[in-house]
Protein backbone atom coordinates (compact mmCIF):
# COMPACT_ATOMS: atom_id res chain seq x y z
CA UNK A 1 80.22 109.77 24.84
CA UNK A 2 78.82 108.83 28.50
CA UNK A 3 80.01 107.99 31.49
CA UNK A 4 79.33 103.97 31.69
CA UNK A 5 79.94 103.80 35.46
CA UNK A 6 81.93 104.42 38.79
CA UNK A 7 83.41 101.53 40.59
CA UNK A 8 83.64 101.69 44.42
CA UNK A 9 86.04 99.51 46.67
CA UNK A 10 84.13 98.52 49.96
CA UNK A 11 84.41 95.97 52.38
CA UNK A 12 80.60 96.22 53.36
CA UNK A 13 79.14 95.01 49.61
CA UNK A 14 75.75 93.89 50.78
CA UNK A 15 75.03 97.25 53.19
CA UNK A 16 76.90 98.88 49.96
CA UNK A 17 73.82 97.44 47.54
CA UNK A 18 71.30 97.88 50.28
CA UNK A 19 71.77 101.67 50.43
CA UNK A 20 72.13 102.61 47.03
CA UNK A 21 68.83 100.02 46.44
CA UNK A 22 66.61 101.89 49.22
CA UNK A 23 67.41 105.34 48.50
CA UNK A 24 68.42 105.53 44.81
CA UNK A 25 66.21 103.12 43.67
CA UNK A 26 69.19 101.01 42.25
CA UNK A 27 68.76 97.15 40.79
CA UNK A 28 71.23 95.23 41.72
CA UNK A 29 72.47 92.64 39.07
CA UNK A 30 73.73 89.29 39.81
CA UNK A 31 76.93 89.04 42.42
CA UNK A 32 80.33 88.09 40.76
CA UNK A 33 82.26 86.05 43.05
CA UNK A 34 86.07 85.32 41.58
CA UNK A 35 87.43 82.41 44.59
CA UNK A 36 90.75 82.31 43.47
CA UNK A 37 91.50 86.25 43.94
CA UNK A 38 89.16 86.75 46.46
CA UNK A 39 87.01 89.54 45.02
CA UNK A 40 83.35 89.96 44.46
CA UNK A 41 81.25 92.19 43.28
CA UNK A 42 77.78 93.79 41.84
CA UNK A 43 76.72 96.39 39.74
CA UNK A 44 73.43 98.52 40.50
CA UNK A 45 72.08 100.05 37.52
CA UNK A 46 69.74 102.87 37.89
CA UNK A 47 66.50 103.88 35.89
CA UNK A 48 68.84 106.72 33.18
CA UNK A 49 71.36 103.28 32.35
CA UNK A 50 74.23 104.73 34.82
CA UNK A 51 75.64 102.10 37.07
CA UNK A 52 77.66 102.23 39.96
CA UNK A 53 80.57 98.97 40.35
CA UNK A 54 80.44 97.57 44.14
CA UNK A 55 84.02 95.39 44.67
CA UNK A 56 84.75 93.91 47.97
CA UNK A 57 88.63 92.08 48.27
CA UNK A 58 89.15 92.26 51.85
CA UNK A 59 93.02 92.67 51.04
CA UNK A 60 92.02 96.32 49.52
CA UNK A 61 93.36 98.84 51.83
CA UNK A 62 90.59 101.25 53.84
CA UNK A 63 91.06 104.92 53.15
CA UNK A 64 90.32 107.19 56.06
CA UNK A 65 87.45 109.60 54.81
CA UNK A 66 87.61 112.92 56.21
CA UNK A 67 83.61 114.34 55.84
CA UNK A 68 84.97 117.95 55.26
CA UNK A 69 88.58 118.07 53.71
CA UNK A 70 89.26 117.39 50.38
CA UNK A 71 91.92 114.64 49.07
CA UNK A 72 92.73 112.77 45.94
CA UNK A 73 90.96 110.93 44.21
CA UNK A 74 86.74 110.96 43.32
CA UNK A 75 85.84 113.98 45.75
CA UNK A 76 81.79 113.13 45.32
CA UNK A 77 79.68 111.92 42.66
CA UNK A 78 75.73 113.30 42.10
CA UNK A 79 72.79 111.69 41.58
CA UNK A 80 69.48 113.28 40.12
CA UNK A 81 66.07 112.29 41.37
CA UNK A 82 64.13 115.09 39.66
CA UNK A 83 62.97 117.85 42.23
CA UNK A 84 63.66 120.14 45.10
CA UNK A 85 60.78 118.52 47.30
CA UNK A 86 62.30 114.99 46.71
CA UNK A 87 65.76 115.91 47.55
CA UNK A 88 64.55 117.44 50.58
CA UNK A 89 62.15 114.77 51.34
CA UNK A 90 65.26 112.09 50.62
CA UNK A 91 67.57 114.09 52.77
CA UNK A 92 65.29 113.91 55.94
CA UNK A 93 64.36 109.96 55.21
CA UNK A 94 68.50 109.39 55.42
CA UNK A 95 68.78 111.75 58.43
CA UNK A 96 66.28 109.85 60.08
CA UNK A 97 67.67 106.33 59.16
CA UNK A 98 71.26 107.73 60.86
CA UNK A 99 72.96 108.72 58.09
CA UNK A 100 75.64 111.63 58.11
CA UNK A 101 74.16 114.88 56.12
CA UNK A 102 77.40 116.78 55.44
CA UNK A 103 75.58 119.16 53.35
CA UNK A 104 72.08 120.30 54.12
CA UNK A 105 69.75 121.17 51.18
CA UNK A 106 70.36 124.77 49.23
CA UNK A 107 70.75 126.63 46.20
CA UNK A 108 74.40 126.20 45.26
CA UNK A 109 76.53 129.56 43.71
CA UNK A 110 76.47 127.82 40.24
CA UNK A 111 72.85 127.23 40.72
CA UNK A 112 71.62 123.88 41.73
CA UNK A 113 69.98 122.50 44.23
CA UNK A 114 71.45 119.64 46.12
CA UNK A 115 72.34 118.40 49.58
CA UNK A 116 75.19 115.61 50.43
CA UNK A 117 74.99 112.48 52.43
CA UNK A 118 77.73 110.10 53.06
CA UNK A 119 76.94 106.56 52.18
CA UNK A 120 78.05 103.16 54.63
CA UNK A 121 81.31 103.47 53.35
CA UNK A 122 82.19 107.73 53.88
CA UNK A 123 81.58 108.35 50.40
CA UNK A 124 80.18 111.83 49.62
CA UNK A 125 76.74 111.16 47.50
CA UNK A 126 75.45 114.59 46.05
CA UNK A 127 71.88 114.76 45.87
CA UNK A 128 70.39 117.29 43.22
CA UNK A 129 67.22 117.98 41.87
């Protein structure tokens, strides 16, 4: 069994696809657009076949992120890009495009290496060796 993908509600889709395209190295597949309920929405598949669902209905409710406390629901989700110099490297490229490093690089207890960023929409992005 494998995880096929995640699906993400946002009500930014195309700064959505733009991050996970510049830093992740995502492809984004065609837009589907449904008129009649108002939703679209894009899937970026990465290099390993994983893919992340993008869905913007402007009706969806925003959730209030809080970068620190925990609530219900996905509490992060980790992608690889295959070294401790990269993650480091990636960390300080999103830092210096102005995005929020919640978590700066380090050894965890259970041993791996990661840092966190949030992504345009508050979403905590683990990023491990």
């Amino acid at each position: 069994m494998k995880i096929d993908h995640i699906a993400i509600w946002t009500q930014h889709l195309e700064k959505m696809m733009l991050f996970y395209e510049k830093y992740f190295h995502g492809k984004a597949g065609e837009k589907y657009l449904n008129p009649r309920k108002n939703f679209e929405s894009c899937f970026i598949e990465f290099d390993s076949g994983a893919r992340i669902e993008l869905m913007e209905k402007m009706e969806v409710n925003s959730k209030l992120h809080d970068d620190i406390e925990h609530y219900l629901g996905i509490a992060h989700f980790a992608i690889s890009i295959g070294g401790r110099k990269k993650v480091d490297l990636l960390t300080e490229q999103l830092r210096a495009d102005g995005y929020k490093i919640i978590g700066e690089p380090r050894v965890t207890g259970d041993g791996f290496y990661e840092s966190v960023v949030l992504d345009p929409d508050g979403n905590k992005v683990e990023i491990t060796e």
